[in-house]
N, C-alpha and C. Protein backbone atom coordinates (compact mmCIF):
# COMPACT_ATOMS: atom_id res chain seq x y z
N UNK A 1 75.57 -73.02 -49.21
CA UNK A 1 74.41 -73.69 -48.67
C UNK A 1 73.49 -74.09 -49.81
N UNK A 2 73.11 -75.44 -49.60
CA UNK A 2 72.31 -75.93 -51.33
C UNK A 2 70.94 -76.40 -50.43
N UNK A 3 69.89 -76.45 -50.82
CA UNK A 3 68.46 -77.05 -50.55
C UNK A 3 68.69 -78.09 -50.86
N UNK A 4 68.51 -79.76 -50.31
CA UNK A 4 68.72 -80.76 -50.23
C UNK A 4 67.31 -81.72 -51.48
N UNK A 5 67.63 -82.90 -52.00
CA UNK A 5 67.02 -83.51 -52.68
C UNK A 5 64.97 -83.67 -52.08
N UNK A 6 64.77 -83.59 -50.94
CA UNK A 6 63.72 -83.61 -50.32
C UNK A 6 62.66 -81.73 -50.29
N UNK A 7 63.75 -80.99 -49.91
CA UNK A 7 63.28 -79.25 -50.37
C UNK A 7 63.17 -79.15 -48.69
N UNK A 8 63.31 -79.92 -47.28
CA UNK A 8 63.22 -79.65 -46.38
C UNK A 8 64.77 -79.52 -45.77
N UNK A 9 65.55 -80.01 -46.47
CA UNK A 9 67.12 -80.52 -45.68
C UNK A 9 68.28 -79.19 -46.56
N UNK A 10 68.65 -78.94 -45.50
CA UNK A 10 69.61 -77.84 -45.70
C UNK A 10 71.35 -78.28 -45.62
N UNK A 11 71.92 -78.54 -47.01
CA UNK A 11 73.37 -79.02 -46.95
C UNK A 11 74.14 -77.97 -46.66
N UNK A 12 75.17 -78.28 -45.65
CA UNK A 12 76.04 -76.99 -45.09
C UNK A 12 77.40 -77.68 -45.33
N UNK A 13 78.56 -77.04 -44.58
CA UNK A 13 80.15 -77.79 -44.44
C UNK A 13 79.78 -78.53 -42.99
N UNK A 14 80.68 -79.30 -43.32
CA UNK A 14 80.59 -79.60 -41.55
C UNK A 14 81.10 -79.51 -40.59
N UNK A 15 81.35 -78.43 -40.96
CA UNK A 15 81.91 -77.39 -39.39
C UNK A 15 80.78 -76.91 -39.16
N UNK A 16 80.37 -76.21 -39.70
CA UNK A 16 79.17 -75.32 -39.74
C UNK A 16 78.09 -76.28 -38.93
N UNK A 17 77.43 -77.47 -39.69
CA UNK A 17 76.99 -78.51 -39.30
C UNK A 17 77.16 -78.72 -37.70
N UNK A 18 78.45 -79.04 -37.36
CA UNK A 18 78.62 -79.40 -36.20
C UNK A 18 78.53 -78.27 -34.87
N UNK A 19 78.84 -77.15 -35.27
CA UNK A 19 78.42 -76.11 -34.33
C UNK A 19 77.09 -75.49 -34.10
N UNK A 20 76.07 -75.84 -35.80
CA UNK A 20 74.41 -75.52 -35.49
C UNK A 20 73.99 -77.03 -34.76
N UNK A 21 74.57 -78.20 -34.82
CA UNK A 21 74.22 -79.14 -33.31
C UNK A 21 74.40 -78.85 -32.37
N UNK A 22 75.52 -78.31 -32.19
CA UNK A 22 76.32 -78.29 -30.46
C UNK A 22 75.53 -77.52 -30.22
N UNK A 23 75.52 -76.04 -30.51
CA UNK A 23 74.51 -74.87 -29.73
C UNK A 23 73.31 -75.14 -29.67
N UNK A 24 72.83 -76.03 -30.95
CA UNK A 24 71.34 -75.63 -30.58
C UNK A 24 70.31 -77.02 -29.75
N UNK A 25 71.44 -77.86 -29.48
CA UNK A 25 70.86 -78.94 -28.54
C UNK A 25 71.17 -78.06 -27.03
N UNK A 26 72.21 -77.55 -26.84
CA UNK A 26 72.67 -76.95 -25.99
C UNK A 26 71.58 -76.13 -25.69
N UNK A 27 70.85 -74.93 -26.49
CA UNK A 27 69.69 -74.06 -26.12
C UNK A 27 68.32 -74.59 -26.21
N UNK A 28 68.68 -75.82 -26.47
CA UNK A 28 67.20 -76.77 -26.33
C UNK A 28 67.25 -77.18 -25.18
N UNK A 29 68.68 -77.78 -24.59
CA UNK A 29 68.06 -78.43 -23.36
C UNK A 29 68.05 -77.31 -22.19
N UNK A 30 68.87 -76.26 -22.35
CA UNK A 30 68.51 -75.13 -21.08
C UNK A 30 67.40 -74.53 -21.29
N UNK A 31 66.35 -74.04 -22.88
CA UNK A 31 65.16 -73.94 -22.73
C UNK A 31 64.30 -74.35 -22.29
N UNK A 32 63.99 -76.10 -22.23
CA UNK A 32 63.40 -77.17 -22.31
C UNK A 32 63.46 -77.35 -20.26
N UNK A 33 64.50 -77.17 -19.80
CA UNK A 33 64.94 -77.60 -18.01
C UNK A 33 64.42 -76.45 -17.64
N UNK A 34 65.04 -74.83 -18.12
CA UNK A 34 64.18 -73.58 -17.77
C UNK A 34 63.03 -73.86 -17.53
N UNK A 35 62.40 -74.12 -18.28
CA UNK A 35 60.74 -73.57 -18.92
C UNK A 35 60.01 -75.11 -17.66
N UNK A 36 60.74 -75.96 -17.56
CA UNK A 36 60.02 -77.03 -16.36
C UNK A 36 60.40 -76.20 -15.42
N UNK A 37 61.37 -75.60 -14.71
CA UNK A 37 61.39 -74.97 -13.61
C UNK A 37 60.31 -73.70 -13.39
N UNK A 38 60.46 -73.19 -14.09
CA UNK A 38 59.55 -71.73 -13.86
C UNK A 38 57.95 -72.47 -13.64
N UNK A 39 57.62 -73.48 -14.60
CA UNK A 39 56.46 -73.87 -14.77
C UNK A 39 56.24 -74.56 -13.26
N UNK A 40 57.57 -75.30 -12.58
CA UNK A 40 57.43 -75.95 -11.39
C UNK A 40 57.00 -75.03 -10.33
N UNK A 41 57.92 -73.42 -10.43
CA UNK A 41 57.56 -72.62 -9.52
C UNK A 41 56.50 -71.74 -9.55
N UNK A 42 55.65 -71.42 -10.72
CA UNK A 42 54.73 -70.88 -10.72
C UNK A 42 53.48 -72.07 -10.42
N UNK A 43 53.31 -72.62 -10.54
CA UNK A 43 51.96 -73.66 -10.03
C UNK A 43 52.51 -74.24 -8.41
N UNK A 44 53.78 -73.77 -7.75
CA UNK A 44 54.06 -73.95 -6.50
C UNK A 44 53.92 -75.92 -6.43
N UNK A 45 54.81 -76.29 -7.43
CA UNK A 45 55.05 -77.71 -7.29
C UNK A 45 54.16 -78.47 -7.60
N UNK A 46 53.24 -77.94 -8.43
CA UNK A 46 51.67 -78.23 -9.06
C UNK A 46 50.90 -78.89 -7.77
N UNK A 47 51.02 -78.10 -6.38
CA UNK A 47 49.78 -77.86 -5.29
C UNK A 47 49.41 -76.92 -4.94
N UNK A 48 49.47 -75.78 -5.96
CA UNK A 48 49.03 -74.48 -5.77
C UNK A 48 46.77 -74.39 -6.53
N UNK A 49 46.65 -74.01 -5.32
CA UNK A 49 45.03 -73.80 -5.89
C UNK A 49 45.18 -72.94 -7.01
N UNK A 50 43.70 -72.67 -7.73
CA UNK A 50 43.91 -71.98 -9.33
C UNK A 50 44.38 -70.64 -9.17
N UNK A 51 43.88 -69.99 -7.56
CA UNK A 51 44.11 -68.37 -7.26
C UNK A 51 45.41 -68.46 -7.24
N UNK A 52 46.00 -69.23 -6.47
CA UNK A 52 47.40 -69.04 -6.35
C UNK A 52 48.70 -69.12 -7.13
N UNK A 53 48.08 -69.49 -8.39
CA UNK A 53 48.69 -69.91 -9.80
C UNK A 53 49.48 -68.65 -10.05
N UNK A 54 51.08 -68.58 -10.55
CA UNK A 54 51.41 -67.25 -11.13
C UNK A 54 51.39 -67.69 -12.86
N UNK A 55 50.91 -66.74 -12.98
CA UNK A 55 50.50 -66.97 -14.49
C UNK A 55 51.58 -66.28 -15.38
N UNK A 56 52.20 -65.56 -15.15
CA UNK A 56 53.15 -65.11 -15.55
C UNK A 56 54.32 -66.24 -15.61
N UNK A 57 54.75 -66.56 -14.96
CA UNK A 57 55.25 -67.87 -14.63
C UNK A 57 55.18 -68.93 -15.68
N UNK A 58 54.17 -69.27 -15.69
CA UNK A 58 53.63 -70.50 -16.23
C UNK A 58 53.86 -69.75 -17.79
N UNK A 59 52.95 -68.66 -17.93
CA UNK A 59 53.29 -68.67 -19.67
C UNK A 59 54.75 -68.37 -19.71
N UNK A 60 55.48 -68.15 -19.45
CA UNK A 60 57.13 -67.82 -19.76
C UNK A 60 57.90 -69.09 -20.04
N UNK A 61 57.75 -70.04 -18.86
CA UNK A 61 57.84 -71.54 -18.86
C UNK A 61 57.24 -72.39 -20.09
N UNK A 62 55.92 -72.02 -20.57
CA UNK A 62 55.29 -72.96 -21.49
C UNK A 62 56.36 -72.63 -22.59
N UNK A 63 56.13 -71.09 -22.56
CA UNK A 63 56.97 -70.25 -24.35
C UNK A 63 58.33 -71.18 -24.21
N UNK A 64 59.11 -70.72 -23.16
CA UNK A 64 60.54 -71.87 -23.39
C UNK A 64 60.45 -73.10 -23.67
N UNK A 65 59.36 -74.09 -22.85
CA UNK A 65 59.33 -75.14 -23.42
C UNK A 65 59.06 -75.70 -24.87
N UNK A 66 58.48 -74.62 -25.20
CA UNK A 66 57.78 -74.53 -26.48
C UNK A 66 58.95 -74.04 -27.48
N UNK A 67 59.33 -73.09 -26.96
CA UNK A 67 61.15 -72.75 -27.91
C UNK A 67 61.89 -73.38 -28.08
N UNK A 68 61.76 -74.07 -27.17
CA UNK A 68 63.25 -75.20 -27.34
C UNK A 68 63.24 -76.15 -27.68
N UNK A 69 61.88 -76.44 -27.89
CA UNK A 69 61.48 -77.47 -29.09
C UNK A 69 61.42 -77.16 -30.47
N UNK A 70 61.25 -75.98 -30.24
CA UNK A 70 60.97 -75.86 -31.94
C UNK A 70 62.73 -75.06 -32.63
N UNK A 71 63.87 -74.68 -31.63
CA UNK A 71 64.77 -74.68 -31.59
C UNK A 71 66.09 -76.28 -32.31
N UNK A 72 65.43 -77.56 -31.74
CA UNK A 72 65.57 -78.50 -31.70
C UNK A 72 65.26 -78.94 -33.37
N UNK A 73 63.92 -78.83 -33.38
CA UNK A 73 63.30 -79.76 -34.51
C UNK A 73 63.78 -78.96 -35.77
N UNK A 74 64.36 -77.54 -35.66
CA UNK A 74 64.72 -77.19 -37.06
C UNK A 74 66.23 -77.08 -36.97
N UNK A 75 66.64 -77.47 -36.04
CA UNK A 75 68.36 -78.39 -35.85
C UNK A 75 68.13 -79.14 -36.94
N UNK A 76 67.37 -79.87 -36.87
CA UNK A 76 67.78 -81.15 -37.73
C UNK A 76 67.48 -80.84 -38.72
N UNK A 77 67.19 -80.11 -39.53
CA UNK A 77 67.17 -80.00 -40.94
C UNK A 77 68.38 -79.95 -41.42
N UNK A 78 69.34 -79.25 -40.96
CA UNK A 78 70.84 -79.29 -41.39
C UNK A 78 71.63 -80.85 -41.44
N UNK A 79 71.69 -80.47 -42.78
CA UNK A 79 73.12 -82.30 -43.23
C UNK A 79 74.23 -81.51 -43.78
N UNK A 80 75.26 -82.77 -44.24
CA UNK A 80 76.15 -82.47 -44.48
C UNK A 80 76.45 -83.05 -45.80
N UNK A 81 77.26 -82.60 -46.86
CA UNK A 81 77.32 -83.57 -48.26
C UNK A 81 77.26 -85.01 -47.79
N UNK A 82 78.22 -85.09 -47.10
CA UNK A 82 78.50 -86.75 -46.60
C UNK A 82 78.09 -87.32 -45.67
N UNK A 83 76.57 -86.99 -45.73
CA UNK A 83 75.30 -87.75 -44.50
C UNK A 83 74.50 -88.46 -45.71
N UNK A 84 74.05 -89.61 -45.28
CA UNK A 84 73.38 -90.27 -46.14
C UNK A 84 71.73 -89.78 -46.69
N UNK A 85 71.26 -90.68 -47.18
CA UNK A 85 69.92 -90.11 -47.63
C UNK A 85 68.97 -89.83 -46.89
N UNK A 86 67.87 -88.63 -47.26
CA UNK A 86 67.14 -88.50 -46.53
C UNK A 86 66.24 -89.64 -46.54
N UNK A 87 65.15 -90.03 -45.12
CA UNK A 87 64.39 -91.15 -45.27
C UNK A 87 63.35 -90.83 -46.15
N UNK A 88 62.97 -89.87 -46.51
CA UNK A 88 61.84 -89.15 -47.17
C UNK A 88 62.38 -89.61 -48.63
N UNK A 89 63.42 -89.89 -49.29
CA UNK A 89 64.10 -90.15 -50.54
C UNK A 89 64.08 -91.81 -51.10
N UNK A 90 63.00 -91.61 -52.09
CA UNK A 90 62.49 -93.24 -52.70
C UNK A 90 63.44 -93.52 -53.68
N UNK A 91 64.23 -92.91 -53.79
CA UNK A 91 65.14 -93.75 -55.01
C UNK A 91 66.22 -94.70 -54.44
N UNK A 92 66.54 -95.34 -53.54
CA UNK A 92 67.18 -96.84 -52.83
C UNK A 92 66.66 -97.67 -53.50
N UNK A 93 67.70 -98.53 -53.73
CA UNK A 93 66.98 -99.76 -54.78
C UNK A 93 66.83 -100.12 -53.14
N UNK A 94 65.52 -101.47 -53.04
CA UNK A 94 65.19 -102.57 -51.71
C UNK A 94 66.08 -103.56 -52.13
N UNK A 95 67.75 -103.81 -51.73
CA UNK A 95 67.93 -105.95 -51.31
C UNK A 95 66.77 -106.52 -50.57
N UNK A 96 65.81 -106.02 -50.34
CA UNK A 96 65.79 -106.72 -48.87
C UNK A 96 64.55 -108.22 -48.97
N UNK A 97 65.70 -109.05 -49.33
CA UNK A 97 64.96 -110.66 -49.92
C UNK A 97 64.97 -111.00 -50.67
């Protein structure tokens, strides 16, 4: 595993690569569908008055939604030798005109 030209991008094999995608889009999107459901059933389809709110509920739901985003966004730090440059990387000469 090498720290990538940017200091945010993590070069792996790409096997490796391809199985920290598969799982962790995979536990993003059942975090992400979880965390709307619980949130759906604790605010009772969001027509529940404020008393009737389960709050328990709702924060368990937010945390997943909130996990599985941040599950997601450090997915992508992982490349592979043979993924192109990061966009963050100014050394491309411009053709462009």
């Amino acid at each position: 595993m090498a720290v990538g030209a940017s200091g945010r991008d993590i070069v792996v094999p790409l096997r490796l690569y391809k199985t920290v995608t598969v799982f962790s889009t995979l536990i993003a999107i059942v975090s992400i569908l979880g965390g709307f459901v619980l949130l759906d059933r604790g605010t009772q389809r969001a027509t529940a008055s404020p008393e009737d709110v389960n709050l328990l509920l709702v924060a368990v739901g937010l945390a997943l939604i909130v996990g599985g985003s941040a599950v997601y966004a450090f997915s992508t730090r992982f490349r592979t030798a043979g993924m192109g440059k990061s966009k963050d990387d100014t050394a491309e000469d411009s053709d462009n005109g």
